[in-house]
N, C-alpha and C. Protein backbone atom coordinates (compact mmCIF):
# COMPACT_ATOMS: atom_id res chain seq x y z
N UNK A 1 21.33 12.99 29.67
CA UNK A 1 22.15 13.22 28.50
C UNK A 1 21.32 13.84 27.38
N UNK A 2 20.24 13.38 26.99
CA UNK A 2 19.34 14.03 25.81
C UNK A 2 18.73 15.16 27.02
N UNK A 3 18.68 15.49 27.63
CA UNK A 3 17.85 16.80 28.19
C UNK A 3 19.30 17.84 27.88
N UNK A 4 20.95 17.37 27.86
CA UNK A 4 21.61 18.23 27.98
C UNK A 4 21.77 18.94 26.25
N UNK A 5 21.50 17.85 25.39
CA UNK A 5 21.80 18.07 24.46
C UNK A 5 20.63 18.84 23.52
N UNK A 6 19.22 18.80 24.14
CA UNK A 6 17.97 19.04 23.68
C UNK A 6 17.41 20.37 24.71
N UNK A 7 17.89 21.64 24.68
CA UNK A 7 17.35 22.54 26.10
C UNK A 7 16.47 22.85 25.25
N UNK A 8 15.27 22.69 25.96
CA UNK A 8 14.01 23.49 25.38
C UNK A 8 13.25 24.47 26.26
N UNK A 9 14.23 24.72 27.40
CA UNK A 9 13.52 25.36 28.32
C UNK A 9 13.72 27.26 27.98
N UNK A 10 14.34 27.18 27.00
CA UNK A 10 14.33 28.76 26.87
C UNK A 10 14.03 29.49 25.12
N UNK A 11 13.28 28.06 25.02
CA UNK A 11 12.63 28.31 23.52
C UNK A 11 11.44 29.37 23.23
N UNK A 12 11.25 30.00 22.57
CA UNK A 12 10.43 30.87 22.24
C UNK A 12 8.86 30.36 21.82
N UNK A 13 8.08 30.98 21.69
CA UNK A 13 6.63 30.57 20.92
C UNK A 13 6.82 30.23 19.59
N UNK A 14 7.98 30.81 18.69
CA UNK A 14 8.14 30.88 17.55
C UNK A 14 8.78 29.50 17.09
N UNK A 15 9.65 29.16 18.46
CA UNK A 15 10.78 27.84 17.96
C UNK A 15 9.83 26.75 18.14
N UNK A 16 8.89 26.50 18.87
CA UNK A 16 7.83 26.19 19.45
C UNK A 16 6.99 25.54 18.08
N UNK A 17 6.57 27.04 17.52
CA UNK A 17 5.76 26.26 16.26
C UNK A 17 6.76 25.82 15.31
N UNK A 18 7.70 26.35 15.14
CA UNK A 18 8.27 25.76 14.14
C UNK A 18 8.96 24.44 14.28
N UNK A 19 9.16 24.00 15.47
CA UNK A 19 9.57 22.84 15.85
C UNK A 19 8.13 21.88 15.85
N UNK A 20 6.83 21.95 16.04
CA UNK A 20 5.75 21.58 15.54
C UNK A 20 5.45 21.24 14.37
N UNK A 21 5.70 22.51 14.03
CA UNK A 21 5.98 22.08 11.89
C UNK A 21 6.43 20.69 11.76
N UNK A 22 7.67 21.21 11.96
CA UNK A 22 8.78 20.12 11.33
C UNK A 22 8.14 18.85 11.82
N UNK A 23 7.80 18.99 13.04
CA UNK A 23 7.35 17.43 13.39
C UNK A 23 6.35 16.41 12.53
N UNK A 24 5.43 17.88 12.17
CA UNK A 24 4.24 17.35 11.57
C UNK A 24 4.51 16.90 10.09
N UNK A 25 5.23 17.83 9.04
CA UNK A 25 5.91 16.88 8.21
C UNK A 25 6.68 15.79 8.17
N UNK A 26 7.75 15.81 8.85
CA UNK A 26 7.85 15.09 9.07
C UNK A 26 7.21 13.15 9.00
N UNK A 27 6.44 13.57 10.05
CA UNK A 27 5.22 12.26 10.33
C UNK A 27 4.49 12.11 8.99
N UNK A 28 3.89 13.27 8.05
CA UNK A 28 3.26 13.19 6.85
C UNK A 28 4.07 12.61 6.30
N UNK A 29 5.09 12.73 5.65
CA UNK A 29 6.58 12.64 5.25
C UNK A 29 6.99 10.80 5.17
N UNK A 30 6.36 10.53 6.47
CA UNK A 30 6.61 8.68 6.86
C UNK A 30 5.38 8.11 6.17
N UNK A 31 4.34 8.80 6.67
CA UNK A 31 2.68 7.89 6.51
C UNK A 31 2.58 7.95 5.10
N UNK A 32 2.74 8.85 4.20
CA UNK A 32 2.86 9.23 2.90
C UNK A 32 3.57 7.71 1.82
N UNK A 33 5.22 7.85 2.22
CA UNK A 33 5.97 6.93 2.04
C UNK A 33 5.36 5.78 2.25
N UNK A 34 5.06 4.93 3.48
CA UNK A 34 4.52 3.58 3.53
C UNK A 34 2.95 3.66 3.27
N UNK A 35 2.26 4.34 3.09
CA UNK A 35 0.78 4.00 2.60
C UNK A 35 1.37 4.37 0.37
N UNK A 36 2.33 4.46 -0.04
CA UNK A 36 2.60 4.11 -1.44
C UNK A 36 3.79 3.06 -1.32
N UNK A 37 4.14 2.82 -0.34
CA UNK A 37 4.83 1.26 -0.61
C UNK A 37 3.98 0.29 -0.35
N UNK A 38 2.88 0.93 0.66
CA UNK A 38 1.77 -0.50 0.81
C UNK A 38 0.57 -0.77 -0.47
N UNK A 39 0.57 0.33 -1.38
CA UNK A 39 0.27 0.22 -2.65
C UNK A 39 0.71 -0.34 -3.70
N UNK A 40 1.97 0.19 -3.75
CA UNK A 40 2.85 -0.97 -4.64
C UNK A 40 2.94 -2.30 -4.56
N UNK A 41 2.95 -2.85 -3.41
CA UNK A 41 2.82 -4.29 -2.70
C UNK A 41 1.83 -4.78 -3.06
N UNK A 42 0.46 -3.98 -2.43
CA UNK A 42 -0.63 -4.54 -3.30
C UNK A 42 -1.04 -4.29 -4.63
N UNK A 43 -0.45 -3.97 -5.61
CA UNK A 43 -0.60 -3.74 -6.80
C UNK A 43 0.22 -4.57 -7.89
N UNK A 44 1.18 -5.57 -7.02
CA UNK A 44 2.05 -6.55 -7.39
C UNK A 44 1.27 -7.82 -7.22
N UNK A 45 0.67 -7.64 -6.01
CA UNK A 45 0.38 -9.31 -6.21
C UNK A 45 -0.72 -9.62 -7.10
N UNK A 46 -0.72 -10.91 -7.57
CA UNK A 46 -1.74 -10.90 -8.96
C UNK A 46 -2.81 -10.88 -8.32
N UNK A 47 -4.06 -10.80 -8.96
CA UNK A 47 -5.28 -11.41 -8.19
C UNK A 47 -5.75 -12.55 -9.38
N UNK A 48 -6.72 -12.94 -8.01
CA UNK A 48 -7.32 -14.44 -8.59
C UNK A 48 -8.21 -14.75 -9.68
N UNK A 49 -7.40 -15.30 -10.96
CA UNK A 49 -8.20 -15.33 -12.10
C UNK A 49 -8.85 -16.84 -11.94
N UNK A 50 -9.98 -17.42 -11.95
CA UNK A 50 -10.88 -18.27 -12.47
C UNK A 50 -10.31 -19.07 -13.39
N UNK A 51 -10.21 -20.27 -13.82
CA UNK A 51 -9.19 -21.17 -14.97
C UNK A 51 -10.36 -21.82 -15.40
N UNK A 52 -11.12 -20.92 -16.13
CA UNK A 52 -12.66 -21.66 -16.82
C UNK A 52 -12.52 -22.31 -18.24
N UNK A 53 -11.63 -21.81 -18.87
CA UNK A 53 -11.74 -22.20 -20.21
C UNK A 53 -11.39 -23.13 -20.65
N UNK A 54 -10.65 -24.42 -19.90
CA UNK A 54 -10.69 -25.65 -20.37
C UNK A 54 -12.38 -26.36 -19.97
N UNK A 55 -12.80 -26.01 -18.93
CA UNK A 55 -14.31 -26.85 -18.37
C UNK A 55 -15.22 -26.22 -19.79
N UNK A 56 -14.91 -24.91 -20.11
CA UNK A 56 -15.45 -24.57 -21.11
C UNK A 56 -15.46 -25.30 -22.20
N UNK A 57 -14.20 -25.55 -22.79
CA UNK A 57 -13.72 -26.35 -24.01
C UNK A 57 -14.51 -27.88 -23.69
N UNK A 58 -14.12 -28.19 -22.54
CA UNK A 58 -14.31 -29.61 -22.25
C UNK A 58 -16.15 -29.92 -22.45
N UNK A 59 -16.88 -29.29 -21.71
CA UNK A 59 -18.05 -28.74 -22.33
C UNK A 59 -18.65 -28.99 -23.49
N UNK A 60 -18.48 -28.16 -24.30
CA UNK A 60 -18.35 -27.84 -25.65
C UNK A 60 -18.11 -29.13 -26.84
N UNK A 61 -17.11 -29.33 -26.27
CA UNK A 61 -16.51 -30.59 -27.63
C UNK A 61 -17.26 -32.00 -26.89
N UNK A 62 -17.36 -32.09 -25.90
CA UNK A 62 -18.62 -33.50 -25.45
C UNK A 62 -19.79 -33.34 -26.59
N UNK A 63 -20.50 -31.87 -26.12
CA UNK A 63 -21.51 -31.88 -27.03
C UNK A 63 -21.44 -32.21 -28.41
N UNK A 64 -20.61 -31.52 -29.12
CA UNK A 64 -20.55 -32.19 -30.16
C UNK A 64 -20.16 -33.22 -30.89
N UNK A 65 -19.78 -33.96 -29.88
CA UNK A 65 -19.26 -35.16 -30.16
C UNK A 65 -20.47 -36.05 -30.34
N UNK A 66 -21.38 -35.47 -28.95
CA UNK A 66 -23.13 -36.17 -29.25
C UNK A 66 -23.63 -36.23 -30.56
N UNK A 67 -23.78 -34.92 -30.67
CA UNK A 67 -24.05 -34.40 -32.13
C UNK A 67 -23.79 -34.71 -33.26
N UNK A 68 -22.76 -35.31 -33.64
CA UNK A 68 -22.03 -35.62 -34.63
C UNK A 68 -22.45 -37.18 -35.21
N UNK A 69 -22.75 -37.79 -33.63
CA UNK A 69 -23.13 -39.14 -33.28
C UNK A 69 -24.40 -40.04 -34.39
């Protein structure tokens, strides 16, 4: 059924490349698309911030609590 609907047996050199073309955009066309959706994806998720600034604070106000002493 697809061989009846697809004859390629009396295609030219010309239909040839140009049916190459198309293919090859095509495929650029896909890889293009999902390597900037796989960017976006990773450009959404947060990355990992460090939660220092209470040990910081906590730190900090001990000492001077010594200090004050």
């Amino acid at each position: 059924m697809l061989a009846e609907f697809i004859d390629v047996s009396g295609w030219t050199a010309e239909q040839w490349l140009a049916a190459c073309i198309l293919a090859f955009i095509i495929i650029t066309v896909i890889v293009v698309m999902h390597r900037t959706v796989k960017i976006f994806q990773f450009s959404r998720k947060p990355s990992y911030q460090p939660n220092l600034r209470p040990l910081r604070r906590f730190h900090n106000d001990s000492r001077r609590s010594t200090d004050d002493a």
